[in-house]
N, C-alpha and C. Protein backbone atom coordinates (compact mmCIF):
# COMPACT_ATOMS: atom_id res chain seq x y z
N UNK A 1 -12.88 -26.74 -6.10
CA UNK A 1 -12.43 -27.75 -7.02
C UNK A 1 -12.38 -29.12 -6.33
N UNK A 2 -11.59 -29.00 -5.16
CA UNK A 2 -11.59 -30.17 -4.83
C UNK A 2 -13.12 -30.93 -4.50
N UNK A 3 -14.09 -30.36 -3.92
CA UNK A 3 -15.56 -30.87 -3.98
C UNK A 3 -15.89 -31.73 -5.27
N UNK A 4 -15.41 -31.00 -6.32
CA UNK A 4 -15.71 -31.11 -7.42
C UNK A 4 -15.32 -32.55 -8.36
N UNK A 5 -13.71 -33.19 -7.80
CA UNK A 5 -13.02 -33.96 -7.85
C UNK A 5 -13.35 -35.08 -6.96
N UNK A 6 -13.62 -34.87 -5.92
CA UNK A 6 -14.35 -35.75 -5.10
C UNK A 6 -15.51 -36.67 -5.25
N UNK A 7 -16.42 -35.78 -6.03
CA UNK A 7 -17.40 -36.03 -5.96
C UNK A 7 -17.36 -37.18 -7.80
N UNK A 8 -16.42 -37.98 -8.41
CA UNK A 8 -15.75 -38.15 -9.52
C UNK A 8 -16.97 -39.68 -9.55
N UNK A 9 -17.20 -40.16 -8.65
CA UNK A 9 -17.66 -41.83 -8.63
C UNK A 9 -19.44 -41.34 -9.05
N UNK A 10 -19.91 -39.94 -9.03
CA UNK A 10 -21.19 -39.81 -9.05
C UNK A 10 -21.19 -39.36 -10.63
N UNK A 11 -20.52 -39.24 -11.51
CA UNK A 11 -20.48 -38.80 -12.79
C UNK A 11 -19.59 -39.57 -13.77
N UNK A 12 -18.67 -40.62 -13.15
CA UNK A 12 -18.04 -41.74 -14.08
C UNK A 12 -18.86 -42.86 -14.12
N UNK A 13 -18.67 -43.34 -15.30
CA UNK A 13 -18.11 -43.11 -16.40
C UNK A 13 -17.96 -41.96 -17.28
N UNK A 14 -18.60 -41.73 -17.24
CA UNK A 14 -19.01 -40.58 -18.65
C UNK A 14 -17.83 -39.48 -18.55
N UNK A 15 -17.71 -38.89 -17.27
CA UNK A 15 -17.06 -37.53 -16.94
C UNK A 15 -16.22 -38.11 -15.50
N UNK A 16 -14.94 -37.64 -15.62
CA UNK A 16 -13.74 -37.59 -14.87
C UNK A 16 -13.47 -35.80 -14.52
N UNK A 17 -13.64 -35.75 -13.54
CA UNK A 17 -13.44 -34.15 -13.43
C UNK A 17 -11.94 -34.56 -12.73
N UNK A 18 -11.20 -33.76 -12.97
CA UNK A 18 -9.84 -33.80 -12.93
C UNK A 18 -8.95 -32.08 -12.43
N UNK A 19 -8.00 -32.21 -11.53
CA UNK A 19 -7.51 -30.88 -11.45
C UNK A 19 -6.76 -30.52 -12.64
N UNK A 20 -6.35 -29.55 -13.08
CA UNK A 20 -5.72 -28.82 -14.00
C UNK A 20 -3.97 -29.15 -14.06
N UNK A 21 -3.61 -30.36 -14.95
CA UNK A 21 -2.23 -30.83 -15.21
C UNK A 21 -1.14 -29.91 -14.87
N UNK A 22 -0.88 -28.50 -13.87
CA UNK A 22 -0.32 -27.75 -13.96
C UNK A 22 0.93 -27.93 -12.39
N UNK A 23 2.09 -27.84 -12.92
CA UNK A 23 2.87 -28.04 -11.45
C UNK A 23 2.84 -26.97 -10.61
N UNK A 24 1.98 -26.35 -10.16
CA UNK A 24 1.17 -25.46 -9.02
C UNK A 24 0.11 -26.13 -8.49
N UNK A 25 0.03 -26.80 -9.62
CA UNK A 25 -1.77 -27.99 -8.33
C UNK A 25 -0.71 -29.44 -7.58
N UNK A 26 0.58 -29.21 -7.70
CA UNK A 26 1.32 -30.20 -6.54
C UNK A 26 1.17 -29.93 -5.24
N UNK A 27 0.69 -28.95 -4.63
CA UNK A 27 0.31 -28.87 -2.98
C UNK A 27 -0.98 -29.88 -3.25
N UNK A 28 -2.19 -29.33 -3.83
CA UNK A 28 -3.23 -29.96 -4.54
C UNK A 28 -3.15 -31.26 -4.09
N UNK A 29 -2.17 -31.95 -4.74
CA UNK A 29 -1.99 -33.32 -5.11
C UNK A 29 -1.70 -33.68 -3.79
N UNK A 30 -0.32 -33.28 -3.35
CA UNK A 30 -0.02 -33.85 -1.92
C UNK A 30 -0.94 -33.84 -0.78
N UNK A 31 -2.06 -32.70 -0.69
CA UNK A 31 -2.78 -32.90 0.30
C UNK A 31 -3.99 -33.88 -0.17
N UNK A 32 -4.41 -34.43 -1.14
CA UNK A 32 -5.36 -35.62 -1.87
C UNK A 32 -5.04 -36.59 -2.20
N UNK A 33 -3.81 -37.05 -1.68
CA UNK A 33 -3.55 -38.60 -2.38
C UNK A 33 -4.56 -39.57 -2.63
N UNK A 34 -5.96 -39.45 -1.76
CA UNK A 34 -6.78 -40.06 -2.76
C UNK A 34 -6.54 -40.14 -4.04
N UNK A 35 -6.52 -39.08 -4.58
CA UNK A 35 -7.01 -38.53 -5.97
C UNK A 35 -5.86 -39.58 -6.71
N UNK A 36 -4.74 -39.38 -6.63
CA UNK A 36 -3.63 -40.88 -7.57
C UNK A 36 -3.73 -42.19 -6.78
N UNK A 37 -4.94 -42.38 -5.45
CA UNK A 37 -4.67 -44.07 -5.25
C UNK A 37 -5.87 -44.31 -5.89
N UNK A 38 -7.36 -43.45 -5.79
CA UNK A 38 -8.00 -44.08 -6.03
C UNK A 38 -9.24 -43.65 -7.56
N UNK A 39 -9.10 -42.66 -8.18
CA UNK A 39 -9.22 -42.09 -9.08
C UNK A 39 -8.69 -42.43 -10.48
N UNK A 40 -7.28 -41.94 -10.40
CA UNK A 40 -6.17 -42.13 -11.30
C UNK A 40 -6.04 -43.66 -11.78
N UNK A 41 -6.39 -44.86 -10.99
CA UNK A 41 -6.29 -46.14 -11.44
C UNK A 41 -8.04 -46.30 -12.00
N UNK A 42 -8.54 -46.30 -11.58
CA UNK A 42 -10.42 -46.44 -12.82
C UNK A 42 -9.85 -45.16 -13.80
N UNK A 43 -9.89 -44.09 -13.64
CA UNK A 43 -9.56 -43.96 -14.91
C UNK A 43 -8.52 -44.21 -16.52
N UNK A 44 -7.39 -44.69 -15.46
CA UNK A 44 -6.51 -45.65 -16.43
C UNK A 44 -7.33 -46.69 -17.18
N UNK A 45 -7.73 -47.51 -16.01
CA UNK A 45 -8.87 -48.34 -16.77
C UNK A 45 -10.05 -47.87 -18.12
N UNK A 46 -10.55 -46.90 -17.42
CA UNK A 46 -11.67 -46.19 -18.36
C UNK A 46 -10.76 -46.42 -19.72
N UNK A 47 -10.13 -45.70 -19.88
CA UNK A 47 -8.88 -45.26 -21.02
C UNK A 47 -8.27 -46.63 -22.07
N UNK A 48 -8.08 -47.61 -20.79
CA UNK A 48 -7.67 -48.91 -21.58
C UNK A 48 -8.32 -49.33 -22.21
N UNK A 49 -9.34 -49.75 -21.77
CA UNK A 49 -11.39 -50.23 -21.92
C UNK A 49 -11.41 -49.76 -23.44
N UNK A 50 -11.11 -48.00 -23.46
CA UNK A 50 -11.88 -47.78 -24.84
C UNK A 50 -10.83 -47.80 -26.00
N UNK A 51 -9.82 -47.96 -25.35
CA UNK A 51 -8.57 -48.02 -26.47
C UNK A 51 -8.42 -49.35 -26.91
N UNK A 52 -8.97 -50.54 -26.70
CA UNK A 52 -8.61 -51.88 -26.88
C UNK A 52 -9.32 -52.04 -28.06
């Protein structure tokens, strides 16, 4: 998964592959803080972009 998540800048826009919203993917999270510094903010964006 995580490959999978990583690899997020070669398939956005279109597709955000994302781990599974579940509080068992919090080890997940803590060992990727990439994933909420640098992910989690373009896709906020993405989200704003199409909601405006």
């Amino acid at each position: 998964m995580t490959g999978t998540v990583q690899a997020w800048r070669d398939v956005a826009p279109a597709y955000f592959p994302l781990p599974h919203p579940s509080p068992r993917n919090t080890p997940w999270l803590q060992r990727n803080p990439w994933f909420e510094q640098e992910l989690v903010p373009v896709l906020r964006a993405r989200i704003d972009a199409i909601f405006r």
